[in-house]
Protein backbone atom coordinates (compact mmCIF):
# COMPACT_ATOMS: atom_id res chain seq x y z
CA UNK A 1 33.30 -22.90 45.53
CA UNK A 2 36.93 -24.06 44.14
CA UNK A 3 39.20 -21.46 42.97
CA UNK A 4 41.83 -21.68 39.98
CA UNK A 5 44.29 -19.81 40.75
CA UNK A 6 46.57 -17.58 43.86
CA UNK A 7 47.17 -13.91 43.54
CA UNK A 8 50.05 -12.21 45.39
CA UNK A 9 50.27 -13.08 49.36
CA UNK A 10 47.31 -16.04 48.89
CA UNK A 11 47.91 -18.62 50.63
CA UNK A 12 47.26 -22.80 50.63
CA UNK A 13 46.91 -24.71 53.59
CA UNK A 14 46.78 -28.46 53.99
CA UNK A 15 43.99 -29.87 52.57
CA UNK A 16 43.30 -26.90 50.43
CA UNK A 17 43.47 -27.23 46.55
CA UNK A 18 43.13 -25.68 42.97
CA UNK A 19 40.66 -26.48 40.55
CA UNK A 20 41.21 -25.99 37.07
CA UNK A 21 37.85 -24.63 35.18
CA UNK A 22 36.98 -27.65 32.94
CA UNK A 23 37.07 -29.90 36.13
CA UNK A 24 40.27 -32.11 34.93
CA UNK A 25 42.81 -31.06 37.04
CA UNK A 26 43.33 -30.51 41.09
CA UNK A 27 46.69 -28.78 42.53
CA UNK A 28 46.47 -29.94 46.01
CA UNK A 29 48.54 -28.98 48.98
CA UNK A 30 47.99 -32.84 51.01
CA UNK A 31 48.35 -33.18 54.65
CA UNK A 32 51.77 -34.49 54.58
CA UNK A 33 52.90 -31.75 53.08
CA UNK A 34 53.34 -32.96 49.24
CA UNK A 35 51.88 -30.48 46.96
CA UNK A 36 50.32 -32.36 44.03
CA UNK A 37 48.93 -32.77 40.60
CA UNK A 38 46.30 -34.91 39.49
CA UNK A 39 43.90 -35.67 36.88
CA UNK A 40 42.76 -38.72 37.88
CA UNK A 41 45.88 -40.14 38.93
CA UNK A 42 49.19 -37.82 40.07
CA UNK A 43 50.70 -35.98 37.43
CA UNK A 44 53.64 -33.86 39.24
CA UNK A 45 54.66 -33.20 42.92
CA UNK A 46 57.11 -31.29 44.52
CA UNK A 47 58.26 -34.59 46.75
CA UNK A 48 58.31 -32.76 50.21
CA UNK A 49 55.80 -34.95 51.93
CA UNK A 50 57.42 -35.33 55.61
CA UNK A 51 59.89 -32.04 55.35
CA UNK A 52 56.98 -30.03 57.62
CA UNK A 53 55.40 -27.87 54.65
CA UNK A 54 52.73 -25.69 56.51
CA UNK A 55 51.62 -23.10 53.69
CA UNK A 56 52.17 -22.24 50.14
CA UNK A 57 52.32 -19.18 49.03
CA UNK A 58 52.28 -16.89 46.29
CA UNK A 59 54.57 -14.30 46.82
CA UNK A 60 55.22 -10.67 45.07
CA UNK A 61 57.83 -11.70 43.28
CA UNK A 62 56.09 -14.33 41.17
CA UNK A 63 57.66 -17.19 43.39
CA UNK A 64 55.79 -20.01 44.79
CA UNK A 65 56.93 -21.24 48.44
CA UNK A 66 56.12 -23.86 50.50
CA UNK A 67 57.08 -23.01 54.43
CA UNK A 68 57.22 -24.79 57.55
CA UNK A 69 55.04 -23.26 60.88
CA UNK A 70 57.83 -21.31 61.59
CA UNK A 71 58.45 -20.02 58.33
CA UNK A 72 61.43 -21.57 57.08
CA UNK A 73 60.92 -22.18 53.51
CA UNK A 74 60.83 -26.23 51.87
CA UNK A 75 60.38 -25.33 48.44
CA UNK A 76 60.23 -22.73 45.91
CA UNK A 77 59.12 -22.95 42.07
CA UNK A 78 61.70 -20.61 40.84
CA UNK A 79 59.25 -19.51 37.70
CA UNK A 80 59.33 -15.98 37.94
CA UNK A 81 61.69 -13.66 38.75
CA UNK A 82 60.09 -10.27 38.83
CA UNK A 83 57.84 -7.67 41.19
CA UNK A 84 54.28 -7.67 40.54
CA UNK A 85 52.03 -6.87 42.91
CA UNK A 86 49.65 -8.50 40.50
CA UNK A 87 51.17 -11.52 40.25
CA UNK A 88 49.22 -14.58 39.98
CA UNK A 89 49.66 -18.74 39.89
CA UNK A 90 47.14 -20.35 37.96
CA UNK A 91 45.93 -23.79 37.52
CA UNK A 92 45.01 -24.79 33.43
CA UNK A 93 42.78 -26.69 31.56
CA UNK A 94 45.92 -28.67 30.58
CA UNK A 95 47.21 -28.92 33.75
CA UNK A 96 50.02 -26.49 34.34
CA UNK A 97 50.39 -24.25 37.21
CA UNK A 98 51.16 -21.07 35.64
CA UNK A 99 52.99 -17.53 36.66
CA UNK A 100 50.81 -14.32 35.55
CA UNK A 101 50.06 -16.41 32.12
CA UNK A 102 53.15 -16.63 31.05
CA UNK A 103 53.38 -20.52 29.29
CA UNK A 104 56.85 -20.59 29.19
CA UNK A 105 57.61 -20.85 33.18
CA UNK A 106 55.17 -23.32 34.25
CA UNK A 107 55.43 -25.95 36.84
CA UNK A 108 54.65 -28.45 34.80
CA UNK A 109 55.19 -28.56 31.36
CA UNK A 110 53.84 -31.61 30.22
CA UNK A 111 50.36 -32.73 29.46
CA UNK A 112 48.71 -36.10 29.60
């Protein structure tokens, strides 16, 4: 069973992805360490394939960060800026990883 979306302190792991309900999307955290959209084809990346990304994860404060195996961090989405132990990424139907539903700060803001 796929899952649509990371709550606080989730993790992804190489290989592992999100699946948006209608089928039409996949957020995918690839083995070299690029975390991806696609809908058929790619859509959006965060271009750190060979910079050792290990995990991404979903953190309290509504930030998304990839990190090496020994923790130092690659990436970061910068979309939220607040505590919630709540919080939660989600993949859409249109494509856009999303902060606690909140449209405005998505990854992604286009749609194909």
């Amino acid at each position: 069973m796929s899952k649509n979306s990371l709550s606080t302190n989730q993790e992804l792991y190489q290989g592992d992805y999100l699946l948006s309900n209608n089928g039409n999307y996949k957020a995918i955290f690839q083995d070299n360490g690029n975390f991806v959209i696609y809908k058929w084809a790619q859509q959006w990346e965060t271009n750190t394939s060979g910079l050792g990304g290990n995990r991404v994860v979903m953190q309290g404060d509504g930030n998304l960060v990839m990190y090496t195996s020994s923790d130092k961090p690659v990436w970061d989405s910068k979309i939220c800026n607040r505590e919630d132990p709540r919080m939660r990424l989600a993949l859409t139907d249109e494509g856009r990883l999303v902060g606690s539903g909140d449209v405005d700060n998505s990854l992604r803001q286009t749609t194909c």
